[in-house]
N, C-alpha and C. Protein backbone atom coordinates (compact mmCIF):
# COMPACT_ATOMS: atom_id res chain seq x y z
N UNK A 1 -22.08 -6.13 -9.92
CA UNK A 1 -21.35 -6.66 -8.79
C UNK A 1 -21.91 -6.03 -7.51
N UNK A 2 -22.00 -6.84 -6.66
CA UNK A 2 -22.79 -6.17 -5.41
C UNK A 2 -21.43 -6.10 -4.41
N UNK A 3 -21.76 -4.28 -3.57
CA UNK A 3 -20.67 -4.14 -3.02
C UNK A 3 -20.76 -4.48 -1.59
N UNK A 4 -19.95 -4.38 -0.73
CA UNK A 4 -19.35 -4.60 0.66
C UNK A 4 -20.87 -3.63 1.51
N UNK A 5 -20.80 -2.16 0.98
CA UNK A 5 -21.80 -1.83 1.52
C UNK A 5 -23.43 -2.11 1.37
N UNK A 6 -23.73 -2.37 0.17
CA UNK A 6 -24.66 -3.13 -0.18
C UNK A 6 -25.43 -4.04 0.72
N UNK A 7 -24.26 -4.94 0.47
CA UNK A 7 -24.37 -6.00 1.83
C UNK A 7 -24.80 -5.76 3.26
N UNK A 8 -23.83 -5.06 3.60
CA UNK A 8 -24.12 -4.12 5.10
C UNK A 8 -25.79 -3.51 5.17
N UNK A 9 -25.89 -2.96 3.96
CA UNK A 9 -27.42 -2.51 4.02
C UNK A 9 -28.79 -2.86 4.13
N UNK A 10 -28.06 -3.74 3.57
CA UNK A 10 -28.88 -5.81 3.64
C UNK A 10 -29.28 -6.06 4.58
N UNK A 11 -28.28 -6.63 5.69
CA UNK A 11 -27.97 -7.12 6.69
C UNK A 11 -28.44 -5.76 8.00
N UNK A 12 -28.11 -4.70 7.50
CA UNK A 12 -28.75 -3.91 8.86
C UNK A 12 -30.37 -3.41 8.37
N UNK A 13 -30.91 -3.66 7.60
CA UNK A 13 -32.26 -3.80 7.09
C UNK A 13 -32.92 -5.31 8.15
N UNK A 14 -32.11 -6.41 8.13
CA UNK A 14 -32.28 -7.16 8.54
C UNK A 14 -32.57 -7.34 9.78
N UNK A 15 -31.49 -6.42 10.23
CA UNK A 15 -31.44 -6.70 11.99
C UNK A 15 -32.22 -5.46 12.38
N UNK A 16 -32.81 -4.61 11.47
CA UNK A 16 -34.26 -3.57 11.90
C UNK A 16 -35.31 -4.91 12.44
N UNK A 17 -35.88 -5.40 11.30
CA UNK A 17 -36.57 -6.62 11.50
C UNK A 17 -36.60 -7.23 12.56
N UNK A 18 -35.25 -7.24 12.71
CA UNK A 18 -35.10 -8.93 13.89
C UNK A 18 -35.66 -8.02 15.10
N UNK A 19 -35.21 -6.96 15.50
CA UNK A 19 -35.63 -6.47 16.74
C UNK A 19 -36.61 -6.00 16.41
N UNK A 20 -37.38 -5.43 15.72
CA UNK A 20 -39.12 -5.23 15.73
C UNK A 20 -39.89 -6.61 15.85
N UNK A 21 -39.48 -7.75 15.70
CA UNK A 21 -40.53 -8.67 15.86
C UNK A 21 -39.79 -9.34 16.90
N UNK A 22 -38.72 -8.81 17.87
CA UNK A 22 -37.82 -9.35 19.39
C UNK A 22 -37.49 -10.95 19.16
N UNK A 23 -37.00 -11.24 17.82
CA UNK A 23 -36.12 -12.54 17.49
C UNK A 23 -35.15 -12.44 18.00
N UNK A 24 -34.34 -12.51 19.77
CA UNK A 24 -33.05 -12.45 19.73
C UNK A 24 -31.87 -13.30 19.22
N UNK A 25 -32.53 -14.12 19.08
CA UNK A 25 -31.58 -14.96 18.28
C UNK A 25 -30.89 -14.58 16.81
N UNK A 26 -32.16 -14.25 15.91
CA UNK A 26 -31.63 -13.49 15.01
C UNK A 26 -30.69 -12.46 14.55
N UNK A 27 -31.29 -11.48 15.78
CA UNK A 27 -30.35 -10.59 16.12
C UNK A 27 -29.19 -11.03 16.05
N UNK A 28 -28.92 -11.71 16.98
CA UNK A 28 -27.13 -12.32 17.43
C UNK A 28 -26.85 -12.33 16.60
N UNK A 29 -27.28 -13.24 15.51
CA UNK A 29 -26.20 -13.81 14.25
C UNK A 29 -26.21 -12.63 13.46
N UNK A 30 -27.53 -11.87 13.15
CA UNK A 30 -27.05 -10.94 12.05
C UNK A 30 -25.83 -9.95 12.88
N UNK A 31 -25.81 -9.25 14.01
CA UNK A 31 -24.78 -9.03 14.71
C UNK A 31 -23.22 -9.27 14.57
N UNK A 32 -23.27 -10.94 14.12
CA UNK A 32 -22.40 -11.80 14.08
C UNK A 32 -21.59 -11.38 12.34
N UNK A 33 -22.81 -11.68 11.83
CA UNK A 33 -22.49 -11.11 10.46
C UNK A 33 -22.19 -9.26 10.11
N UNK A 34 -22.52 -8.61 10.87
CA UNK A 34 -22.00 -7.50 10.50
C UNK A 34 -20.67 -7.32 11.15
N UNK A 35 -20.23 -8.26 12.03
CA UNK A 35 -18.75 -8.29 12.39
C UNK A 35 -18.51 -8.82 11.43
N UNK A 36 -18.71 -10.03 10.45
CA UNK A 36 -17.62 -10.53 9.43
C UNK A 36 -17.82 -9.46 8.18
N UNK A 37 -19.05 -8.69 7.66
CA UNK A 37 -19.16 -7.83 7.00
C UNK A 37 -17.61 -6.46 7.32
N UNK A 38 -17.86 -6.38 8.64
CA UNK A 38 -16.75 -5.69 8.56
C UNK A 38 -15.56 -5.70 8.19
N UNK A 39 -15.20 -7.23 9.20
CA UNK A 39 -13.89 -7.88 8.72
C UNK A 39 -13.46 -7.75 7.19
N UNK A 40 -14.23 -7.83 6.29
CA UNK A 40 -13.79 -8.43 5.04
C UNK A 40 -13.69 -6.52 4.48
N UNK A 41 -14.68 -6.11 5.05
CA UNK A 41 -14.41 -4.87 4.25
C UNK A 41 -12.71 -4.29 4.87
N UNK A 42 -12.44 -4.63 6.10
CA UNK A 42 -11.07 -4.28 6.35
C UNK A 42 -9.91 -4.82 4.84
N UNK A 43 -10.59 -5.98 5.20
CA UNK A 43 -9.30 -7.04 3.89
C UNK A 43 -9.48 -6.37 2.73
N UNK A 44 -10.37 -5.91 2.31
CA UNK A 44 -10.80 -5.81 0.90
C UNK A 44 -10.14 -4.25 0.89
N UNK A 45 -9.70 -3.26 1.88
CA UNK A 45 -9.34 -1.94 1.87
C UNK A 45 -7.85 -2.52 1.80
N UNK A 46 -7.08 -3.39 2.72
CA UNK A 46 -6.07 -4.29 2.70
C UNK A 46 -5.58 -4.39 1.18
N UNK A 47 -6.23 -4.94 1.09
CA UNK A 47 -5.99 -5.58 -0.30
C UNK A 47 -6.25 -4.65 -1.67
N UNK A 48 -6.62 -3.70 -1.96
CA UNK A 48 -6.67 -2.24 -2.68
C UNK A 48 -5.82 -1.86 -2.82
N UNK A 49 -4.87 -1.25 -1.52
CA UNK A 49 -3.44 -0.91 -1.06
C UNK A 49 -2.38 -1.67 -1.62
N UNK A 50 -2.44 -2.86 -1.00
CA UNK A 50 -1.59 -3.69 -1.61
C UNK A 50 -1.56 -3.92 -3.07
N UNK A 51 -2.44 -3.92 -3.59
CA UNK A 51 -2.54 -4.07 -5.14
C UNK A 51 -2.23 -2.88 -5.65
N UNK A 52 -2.50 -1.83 -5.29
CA UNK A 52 -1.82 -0.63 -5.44
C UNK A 52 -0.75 -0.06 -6.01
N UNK A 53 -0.03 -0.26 -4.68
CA UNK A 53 1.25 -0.64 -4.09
C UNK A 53 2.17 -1.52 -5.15
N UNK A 54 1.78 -3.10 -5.33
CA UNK A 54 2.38 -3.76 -6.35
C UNK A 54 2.39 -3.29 -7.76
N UNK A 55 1.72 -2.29 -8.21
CA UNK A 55 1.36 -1.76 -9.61
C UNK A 55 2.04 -0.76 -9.81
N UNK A 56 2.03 0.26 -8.67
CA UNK A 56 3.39 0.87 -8.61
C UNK A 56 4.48 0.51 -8.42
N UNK A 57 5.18 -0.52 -7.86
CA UNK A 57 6.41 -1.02 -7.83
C UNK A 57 7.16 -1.64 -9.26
N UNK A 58 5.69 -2.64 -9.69
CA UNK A 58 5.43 -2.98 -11.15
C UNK A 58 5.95 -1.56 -12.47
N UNK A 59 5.37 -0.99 -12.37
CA UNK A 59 5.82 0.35 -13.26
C UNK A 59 7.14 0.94 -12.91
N UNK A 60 7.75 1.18 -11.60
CA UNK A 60 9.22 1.24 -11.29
C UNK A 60 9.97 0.84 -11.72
N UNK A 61 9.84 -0.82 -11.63
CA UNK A 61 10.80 -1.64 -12.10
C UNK A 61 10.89 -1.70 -13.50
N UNK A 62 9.77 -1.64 -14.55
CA UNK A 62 9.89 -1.50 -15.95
C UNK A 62 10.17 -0.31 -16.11
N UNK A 63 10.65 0.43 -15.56
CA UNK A 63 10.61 1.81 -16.16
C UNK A 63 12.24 2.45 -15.32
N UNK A 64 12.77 1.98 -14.37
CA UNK A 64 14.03 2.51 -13.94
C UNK A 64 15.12 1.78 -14.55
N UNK A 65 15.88 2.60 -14.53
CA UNK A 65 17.41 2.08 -15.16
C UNK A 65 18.73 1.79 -14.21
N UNK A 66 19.19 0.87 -14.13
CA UNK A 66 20.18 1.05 -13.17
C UNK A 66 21.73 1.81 -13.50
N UNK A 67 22.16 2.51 -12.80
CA UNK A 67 23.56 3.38 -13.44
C UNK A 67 23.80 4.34 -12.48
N UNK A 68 25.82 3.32 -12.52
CA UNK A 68 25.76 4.16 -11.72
C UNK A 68 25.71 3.94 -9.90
N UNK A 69 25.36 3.05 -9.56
CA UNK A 69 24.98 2.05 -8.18
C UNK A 69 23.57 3.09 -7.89
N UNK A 70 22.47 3.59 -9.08
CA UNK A 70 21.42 3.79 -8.15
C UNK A 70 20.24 3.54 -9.33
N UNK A 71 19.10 3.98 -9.23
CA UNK A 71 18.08 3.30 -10.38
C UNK A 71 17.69 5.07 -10.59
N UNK A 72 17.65 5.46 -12.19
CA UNK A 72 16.80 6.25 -12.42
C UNK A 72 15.74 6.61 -13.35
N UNK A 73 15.17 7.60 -13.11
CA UNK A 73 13.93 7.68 -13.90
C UNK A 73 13.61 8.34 -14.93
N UNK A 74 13.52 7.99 -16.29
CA UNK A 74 13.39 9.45 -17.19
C UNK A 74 12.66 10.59 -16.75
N UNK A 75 13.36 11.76 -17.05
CA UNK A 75 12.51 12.81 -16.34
C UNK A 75 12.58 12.69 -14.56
N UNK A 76 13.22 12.51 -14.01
CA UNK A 76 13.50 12.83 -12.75
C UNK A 76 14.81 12.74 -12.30
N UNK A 77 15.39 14.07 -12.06
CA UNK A 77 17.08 14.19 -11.69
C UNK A 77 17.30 13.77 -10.61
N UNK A 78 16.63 13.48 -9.69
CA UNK A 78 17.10 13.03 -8.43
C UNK A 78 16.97 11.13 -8.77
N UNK A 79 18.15 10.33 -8.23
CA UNK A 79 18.22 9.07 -8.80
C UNK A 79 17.63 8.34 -7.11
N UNK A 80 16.90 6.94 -7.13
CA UNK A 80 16.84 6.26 -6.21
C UNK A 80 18.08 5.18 -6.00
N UNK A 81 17.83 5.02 -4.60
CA UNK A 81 18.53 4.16 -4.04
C UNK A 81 18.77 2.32 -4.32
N UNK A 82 19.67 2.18 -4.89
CA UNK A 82 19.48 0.43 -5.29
C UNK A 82 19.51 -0.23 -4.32
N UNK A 83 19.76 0.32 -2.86
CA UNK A 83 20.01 -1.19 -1.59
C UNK A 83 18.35 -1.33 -1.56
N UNK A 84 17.96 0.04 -1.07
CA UNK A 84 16.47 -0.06 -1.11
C UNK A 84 15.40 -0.86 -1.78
N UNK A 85 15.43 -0.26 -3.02
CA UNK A 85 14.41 -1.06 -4.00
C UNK A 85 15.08 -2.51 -4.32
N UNK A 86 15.94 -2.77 -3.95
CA UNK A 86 16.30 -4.01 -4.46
C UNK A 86 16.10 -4.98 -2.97
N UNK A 87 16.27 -4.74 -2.24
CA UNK A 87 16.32 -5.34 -0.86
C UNK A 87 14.79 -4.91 -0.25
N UNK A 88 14.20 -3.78 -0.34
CA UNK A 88 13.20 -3.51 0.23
C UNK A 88 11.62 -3.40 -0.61
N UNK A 89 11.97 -3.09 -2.00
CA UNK A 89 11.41 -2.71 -2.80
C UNK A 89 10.66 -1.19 -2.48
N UNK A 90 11.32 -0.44 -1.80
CA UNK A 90 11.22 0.77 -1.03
C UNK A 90 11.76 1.74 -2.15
N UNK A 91 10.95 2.56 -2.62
CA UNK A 91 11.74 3.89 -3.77
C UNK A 91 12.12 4.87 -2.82
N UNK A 92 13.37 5.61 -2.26
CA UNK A 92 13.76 6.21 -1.27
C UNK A 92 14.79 6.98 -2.53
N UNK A 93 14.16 8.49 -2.53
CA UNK A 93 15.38 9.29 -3.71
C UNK A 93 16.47 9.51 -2.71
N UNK A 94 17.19 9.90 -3.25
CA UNK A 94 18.76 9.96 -2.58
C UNK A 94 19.04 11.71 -2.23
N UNK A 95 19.72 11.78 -1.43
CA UNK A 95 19.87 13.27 -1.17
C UNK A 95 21.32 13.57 -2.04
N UNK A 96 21.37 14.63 -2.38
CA UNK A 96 22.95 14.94 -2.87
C UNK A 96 23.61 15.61 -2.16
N UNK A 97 25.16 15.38 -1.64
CA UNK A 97 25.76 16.08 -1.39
C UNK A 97 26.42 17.20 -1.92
N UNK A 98 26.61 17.67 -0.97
CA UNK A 98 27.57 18.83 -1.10
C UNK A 98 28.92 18.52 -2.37
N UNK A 99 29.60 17.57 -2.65
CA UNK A 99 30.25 16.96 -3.28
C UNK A 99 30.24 16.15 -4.91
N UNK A 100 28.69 16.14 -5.20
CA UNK A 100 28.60 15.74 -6.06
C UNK A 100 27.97 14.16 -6.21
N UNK A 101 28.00 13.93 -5.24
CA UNK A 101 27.25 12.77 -4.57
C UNK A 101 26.29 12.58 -4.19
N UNK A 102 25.88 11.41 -4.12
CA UNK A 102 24.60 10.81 -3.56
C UNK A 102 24.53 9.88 -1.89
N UNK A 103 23.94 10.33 -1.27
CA UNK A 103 23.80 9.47 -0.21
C UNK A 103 22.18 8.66 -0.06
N UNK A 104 21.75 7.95 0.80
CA UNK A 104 20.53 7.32 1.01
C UNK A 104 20.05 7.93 2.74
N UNK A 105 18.72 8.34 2.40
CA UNK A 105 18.82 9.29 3.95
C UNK A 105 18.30 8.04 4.55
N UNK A 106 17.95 7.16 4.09
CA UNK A 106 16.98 6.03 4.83
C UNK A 106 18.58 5.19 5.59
N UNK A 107 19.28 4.88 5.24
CA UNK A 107 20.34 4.14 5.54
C UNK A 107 21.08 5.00 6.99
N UNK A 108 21.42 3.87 7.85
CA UNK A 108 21.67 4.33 9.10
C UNK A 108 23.24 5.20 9.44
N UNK A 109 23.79 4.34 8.48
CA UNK A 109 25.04 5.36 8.17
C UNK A 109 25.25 5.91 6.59
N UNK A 110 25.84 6.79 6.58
CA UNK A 110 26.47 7.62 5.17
C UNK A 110 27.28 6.73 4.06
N UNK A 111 26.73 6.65 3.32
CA UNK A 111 27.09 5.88 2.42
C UNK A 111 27.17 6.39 1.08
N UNK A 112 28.16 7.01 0.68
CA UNK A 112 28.17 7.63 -0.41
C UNK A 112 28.01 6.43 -1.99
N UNK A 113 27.23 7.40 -3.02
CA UNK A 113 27.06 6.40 -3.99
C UNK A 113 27.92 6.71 -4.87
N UNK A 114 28.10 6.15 -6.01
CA UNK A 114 29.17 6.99 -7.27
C UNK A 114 28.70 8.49 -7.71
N UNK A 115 29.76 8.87 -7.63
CA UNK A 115 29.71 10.73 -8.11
C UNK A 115 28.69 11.15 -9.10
N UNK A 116 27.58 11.66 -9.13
CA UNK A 116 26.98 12.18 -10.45
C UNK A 116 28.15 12.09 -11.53
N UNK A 117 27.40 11.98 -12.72
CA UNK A 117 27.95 12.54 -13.73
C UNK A 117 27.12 13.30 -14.19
């Protein structure tokens, strides 16, 4: 598979050329093309993230339990927030209170969740 930089290497090999033999025309476009070379390498970093991102959310969701009004994780005592991941798909752990409780620090007001057990 030929990569993003590859390409680029290509293309600025190319535009050595164009200006040693003063094709400005050439120039321009290869120019032209190392702006869309760029562009795509933006998308393609874009799009890494995002796929990422979905693979982890992907494994969250098969893997949290809901109980309780919050989602948790085997092996992790601190439980996440259900407005979050369900509305945002945002994993935001919950702080505990003083009380035995759970709040969401992301949420603009205090919102207590059901009491640990």
């Amino acid at each position: 598979m030929v990569s993003i930089s590859d390409a680029a290497k290509a293309v600025n090999a190319i535009a050595k050329i164009a200006k040693r033999i003063k094709n400005y025309e050439l120039t321009e476009k290869v120019a032209d093309l190392q702006g869309l070379l760029m562009d795509l390498l933006a998308e393609n970093t874009q799009l890494k993230a995002e796929l990422t991102e979905a693979q982890h959310n992907s494994d969250f969701a098969n893997k949290a339990t809901l109980k309780d009004g919050a989602y948790w994780l085997d092996g992790d005592a601190v439980p996440f927030c259900q407005r979050c991941w369900e509305v945002e798909h945002n994993m935001v752990h919950l702080d505990k209170t003083g009380y035995g409780a759970y709040i969401c620090p992301e949420e603009i007001y205090r919102r207590e969740l059901h009491k640990s057990k």
